[in-house]
N, C-alpha and C. Protein backbone atom coordinates (compact mmCIF):
# COMPACT_ATOMS: atom_id res chain seq x y z
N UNK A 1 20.34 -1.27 6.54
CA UNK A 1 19.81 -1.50 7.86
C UNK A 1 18.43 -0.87 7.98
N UNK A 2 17.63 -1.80 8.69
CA UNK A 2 15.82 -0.80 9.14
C UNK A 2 16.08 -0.09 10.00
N UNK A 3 15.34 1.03 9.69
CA UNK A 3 15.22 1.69 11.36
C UNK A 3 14.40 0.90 11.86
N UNK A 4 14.53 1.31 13.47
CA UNK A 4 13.67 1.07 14.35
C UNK A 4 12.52 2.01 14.88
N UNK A 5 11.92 2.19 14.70
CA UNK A 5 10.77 3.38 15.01
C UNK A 5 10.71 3.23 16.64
N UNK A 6 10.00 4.57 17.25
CA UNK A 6 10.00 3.88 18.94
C UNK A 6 8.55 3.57 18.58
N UNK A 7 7.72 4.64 17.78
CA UNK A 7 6.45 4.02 17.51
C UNK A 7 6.27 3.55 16.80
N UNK A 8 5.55 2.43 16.50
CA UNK A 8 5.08 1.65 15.62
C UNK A 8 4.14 2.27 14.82
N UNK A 9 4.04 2.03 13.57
CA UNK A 9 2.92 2.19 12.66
C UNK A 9 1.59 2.28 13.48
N UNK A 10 1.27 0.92 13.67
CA UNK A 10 -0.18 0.92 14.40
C UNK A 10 -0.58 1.37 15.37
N UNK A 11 0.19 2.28 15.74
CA UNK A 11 -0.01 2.66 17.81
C UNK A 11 0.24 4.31 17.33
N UNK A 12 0.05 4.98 15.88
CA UNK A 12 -0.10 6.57 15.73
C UNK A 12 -1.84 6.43 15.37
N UNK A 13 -2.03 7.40 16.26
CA UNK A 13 -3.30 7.91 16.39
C UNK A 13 -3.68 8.93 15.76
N UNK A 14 -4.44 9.62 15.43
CA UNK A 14 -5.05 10.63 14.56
C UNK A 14 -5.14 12.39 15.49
N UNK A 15 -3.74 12.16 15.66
CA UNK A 15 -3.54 13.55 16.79
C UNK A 15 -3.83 14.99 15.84
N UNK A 16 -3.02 14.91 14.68
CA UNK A 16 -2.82 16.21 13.94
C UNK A 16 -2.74 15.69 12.46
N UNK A 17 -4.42 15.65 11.96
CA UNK A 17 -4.18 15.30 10.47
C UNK A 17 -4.19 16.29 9.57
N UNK A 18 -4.01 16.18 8.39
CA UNK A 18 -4.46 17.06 7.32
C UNK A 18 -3.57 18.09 7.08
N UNK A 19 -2.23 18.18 7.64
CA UNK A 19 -1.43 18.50 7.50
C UNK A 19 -0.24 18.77 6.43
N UNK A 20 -0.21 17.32 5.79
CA UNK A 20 0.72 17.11 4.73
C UNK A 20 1.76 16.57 5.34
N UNK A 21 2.73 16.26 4.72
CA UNK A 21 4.10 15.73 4.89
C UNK A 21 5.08 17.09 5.56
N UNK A 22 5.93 16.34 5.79
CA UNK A 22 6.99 17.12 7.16
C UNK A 22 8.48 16.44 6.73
N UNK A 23 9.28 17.05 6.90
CA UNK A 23 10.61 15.96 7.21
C UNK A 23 11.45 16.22 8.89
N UNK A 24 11.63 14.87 9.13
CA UNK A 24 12.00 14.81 10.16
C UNK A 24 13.17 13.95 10.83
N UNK A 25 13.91 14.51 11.85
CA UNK A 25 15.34 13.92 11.76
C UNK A 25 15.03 12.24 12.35
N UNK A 26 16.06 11.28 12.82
CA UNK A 26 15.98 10.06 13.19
C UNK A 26 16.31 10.56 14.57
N UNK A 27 16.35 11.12 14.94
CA UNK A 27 16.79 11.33 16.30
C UNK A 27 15.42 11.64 17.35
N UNK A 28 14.65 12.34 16.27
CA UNK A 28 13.29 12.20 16.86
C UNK A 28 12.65 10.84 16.52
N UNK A 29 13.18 10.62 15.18
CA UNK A 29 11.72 9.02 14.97
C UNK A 29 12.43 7.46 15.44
N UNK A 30 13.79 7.69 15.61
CA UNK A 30 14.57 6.78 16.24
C UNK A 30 14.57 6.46 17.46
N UNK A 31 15.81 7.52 17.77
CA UNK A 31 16.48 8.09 19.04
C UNK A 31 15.17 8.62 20.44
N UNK A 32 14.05 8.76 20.17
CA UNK A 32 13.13 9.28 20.87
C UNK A 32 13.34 10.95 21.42
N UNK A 33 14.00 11.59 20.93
CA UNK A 33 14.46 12.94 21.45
C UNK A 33 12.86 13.83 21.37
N UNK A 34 12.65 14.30 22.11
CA UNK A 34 11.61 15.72 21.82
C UNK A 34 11.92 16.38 20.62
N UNK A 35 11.19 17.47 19.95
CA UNK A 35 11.24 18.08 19.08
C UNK A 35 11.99 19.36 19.78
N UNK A 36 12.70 19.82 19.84
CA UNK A 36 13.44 21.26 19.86
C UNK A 36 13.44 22.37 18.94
N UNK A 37 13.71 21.71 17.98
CA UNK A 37 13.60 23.15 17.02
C UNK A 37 12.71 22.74 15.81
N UNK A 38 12.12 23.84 15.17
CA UNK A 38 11.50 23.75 14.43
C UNK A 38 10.98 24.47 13.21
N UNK A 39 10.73 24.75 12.07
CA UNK A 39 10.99 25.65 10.78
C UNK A 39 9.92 25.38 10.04
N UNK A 40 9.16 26.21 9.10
CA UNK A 40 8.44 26.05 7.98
C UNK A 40 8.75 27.01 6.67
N UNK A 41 8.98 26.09 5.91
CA UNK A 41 9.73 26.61 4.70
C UNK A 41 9.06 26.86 3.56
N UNK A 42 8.96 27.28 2.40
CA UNK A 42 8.29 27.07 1.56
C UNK A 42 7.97 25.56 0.79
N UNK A 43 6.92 24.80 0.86
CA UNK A 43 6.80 23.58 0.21
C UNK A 43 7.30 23.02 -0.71
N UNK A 44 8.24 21.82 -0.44
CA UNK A 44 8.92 21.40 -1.96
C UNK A 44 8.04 20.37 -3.07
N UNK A 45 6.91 20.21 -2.30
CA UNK A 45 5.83 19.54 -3.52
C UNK A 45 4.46 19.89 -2.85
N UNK A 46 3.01 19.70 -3.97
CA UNK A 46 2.31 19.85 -2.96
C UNK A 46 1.61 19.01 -1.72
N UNK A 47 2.38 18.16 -1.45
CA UNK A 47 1.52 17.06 -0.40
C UNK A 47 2.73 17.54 1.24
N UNK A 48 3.81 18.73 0.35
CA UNK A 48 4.66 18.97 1.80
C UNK A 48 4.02 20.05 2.72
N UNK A 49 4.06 20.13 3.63
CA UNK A 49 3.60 21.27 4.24
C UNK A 49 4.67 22.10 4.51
N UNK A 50 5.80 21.96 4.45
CA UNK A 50 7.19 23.20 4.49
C UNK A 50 7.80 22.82 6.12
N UNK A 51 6.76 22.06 7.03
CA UNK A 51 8.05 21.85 8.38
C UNK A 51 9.09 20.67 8.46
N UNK A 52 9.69 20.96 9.15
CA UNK A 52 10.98 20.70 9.47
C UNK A 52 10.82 20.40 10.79
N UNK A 53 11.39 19.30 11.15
CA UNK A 53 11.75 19.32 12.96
C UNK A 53 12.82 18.12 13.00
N UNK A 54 13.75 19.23 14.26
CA UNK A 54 14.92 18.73 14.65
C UNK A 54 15.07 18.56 16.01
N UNK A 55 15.66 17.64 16.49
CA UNK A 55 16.00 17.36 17.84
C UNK A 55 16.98 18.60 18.87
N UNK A 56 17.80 19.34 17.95
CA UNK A 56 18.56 20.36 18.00
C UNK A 56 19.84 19.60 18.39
N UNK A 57 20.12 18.38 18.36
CA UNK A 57 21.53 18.09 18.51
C UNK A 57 22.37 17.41 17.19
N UNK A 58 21.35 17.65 16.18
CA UNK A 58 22.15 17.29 14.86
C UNK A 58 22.92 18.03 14.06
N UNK A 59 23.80 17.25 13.67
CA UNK A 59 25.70 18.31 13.66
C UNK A 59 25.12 18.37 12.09
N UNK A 60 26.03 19.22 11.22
CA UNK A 60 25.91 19.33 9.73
C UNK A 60 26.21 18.17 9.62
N UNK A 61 27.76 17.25 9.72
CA UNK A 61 27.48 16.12 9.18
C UNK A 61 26.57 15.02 9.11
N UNK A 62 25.94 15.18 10.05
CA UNK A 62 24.51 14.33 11.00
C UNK A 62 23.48 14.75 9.19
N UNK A 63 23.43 16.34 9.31
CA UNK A 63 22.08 16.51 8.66
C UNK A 63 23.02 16.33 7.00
N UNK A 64 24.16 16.25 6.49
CA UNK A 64 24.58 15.78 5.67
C UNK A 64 24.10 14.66 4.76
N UNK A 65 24.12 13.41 5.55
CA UNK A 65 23.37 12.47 5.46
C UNK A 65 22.17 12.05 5.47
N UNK A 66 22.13 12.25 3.99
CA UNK A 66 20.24 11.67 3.86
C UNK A 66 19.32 10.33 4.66
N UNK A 67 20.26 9.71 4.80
CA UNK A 67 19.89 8.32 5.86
C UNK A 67 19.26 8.76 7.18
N UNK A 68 19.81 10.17 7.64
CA UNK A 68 19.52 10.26 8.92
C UNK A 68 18.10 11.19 9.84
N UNK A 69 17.25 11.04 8.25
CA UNK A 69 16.55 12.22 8.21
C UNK A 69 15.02 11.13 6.81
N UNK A 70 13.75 11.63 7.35
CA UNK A 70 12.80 11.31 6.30
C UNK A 70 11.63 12.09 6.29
N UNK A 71 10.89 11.69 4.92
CA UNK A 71 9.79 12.17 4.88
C UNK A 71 8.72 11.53 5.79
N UNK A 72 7.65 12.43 6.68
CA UNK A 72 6.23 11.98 7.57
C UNK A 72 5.56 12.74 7.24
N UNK A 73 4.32 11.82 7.44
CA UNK A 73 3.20 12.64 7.32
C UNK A 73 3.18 13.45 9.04
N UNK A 74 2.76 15.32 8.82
CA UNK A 74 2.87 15.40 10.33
C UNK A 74 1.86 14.94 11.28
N UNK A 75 1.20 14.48 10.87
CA UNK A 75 0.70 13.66 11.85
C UNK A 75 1.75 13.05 12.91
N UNK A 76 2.51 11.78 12.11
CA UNK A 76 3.26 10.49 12.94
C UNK A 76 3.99 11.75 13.56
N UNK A 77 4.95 13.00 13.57
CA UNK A 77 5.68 13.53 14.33
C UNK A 77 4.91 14.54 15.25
N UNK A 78 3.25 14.54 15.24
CA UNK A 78 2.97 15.06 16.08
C UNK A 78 2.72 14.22 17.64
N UNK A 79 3.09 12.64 16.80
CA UNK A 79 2.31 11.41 18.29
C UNK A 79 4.08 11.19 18.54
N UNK A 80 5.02 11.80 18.01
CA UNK A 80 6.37 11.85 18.76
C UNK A 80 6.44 12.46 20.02
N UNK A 81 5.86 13.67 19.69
CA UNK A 81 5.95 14.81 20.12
C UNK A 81 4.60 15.95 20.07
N UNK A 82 3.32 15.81 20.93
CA UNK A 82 2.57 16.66 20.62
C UNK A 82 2.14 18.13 21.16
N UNK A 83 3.11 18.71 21.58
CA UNK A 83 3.34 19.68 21.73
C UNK A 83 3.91 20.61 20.35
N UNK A 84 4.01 20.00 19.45
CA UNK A 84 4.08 20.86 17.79
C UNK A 84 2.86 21.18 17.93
N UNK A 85 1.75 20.66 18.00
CA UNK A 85 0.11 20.60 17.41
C UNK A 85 -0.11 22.29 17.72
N UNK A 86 -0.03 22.96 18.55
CA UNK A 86 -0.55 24.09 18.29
C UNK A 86 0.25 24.93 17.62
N UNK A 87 1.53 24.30 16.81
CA UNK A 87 1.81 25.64 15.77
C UNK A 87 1.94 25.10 14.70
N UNK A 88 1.12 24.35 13.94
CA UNK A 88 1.00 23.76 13.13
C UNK A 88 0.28 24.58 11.55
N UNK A 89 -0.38 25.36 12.66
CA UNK A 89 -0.70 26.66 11.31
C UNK A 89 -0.44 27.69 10.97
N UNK A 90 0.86 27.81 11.50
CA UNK A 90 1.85 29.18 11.54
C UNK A 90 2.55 28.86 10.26
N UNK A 91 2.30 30.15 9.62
CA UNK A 91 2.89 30.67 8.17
C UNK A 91 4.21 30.15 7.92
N UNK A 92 4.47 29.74 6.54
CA UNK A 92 6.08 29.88 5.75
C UNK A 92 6.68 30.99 6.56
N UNK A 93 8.42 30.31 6.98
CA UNK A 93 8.74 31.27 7.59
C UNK A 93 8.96 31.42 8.94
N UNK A 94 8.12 30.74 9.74
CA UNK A 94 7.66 30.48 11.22
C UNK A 94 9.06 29.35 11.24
N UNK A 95 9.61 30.37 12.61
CA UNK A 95 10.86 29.12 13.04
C UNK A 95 10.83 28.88 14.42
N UNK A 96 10.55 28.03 15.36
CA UNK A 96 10.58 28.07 16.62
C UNK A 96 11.60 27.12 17.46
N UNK A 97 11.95 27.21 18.58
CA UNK A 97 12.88 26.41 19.21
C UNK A 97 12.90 26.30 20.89
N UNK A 98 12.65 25.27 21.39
CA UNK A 98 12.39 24.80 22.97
C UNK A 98 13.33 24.95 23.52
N UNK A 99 14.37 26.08 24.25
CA UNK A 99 14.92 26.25 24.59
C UNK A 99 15.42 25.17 25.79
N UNK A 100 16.62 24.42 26.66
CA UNK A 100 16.75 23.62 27.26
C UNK A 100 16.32 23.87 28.45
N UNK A 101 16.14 25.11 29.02
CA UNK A 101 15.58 25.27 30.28
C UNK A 101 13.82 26.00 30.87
N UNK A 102 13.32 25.37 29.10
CA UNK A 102 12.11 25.64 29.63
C UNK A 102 11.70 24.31 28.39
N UNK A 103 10.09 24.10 29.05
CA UNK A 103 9.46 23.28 27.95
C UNK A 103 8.25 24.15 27.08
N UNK A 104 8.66 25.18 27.11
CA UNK A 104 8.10 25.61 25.71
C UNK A 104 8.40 26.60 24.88
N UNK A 105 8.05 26.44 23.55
CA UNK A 105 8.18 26.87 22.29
C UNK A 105 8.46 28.31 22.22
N UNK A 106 9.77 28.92 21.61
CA UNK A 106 9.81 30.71 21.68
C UNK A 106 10.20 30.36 20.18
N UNK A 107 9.66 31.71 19.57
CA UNK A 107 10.19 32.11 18.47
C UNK A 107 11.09 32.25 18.10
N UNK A 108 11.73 32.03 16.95
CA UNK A 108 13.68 32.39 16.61
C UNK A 108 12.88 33.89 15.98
N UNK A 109 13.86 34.48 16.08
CA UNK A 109 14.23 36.01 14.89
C UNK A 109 15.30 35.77 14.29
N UNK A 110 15.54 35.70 12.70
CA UNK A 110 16.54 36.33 12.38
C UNK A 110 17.36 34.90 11.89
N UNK A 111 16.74 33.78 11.25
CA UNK A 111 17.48 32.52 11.50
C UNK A 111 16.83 32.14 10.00
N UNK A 112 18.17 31.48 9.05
CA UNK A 112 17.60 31.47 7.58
C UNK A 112 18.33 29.92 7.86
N UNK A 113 17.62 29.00 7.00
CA UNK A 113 18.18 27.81 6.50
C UNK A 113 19.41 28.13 5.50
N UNK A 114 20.19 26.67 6.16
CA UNK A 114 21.85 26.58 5.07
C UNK A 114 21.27 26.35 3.88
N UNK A 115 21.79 26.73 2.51
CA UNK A 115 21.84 26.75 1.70
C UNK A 115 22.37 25.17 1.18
N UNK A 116 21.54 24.39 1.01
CA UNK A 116 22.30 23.09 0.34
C UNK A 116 22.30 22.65 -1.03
């Protein structure tokens, strides 16, 4: 099956380039959800930049599944969502998350990725 993007290819604009690649759930590039949480990890090649962004409602089995999840350049997930753009140059390591009763970004402490 294709996804459906909400944005189209031709309608991402040049919000946040130069970035590198990102992976990002379908729930944001699908589903249209905001970005909620968010992580930078150490790079798994060099064209990745190490973030991560999740909608915060994806279950392990959700993130289980490789289908439900891809590689972007962060750019396209910054015209999802451009409120990432100003932490975009925060160090390996940097984990943040939009708590539900506010719209903006607090730091996690103390929060390591599952081991897969």
């Amino acid at each position: 099956m294709t996804k459906q993007f909400r944005i189209k290819a031709d309608d991402i604009k040049p919000l946040a380039t130069g970035h590198g690649g990102c992976l990002a759930t379908d729930m944001i590039t699908v589903e249209g959800y905001p970005v909620r949480f968010m992580y930078r990890e150490p790079p798994d090649h060099e064209l990745d930049s190490g973030w991560r962004f999740l909608s915060g409602f994806e279950s392990e089995d959700y993130m289980d599944n490789a289908e439900n999840h891809g590689a972007y350049d962060v750019n396209t997930i910054a015209n999802y969502d451009p409120s990432i753009i100003p932490f975009l140059e925060e160090p390996e390591g940097s984990v943040f998350e939009r708590p539900a009763e506010t719209e903006q970004f607090v730091p996690v402490e103390n929060w390591e990725p599952r081991d897969d």
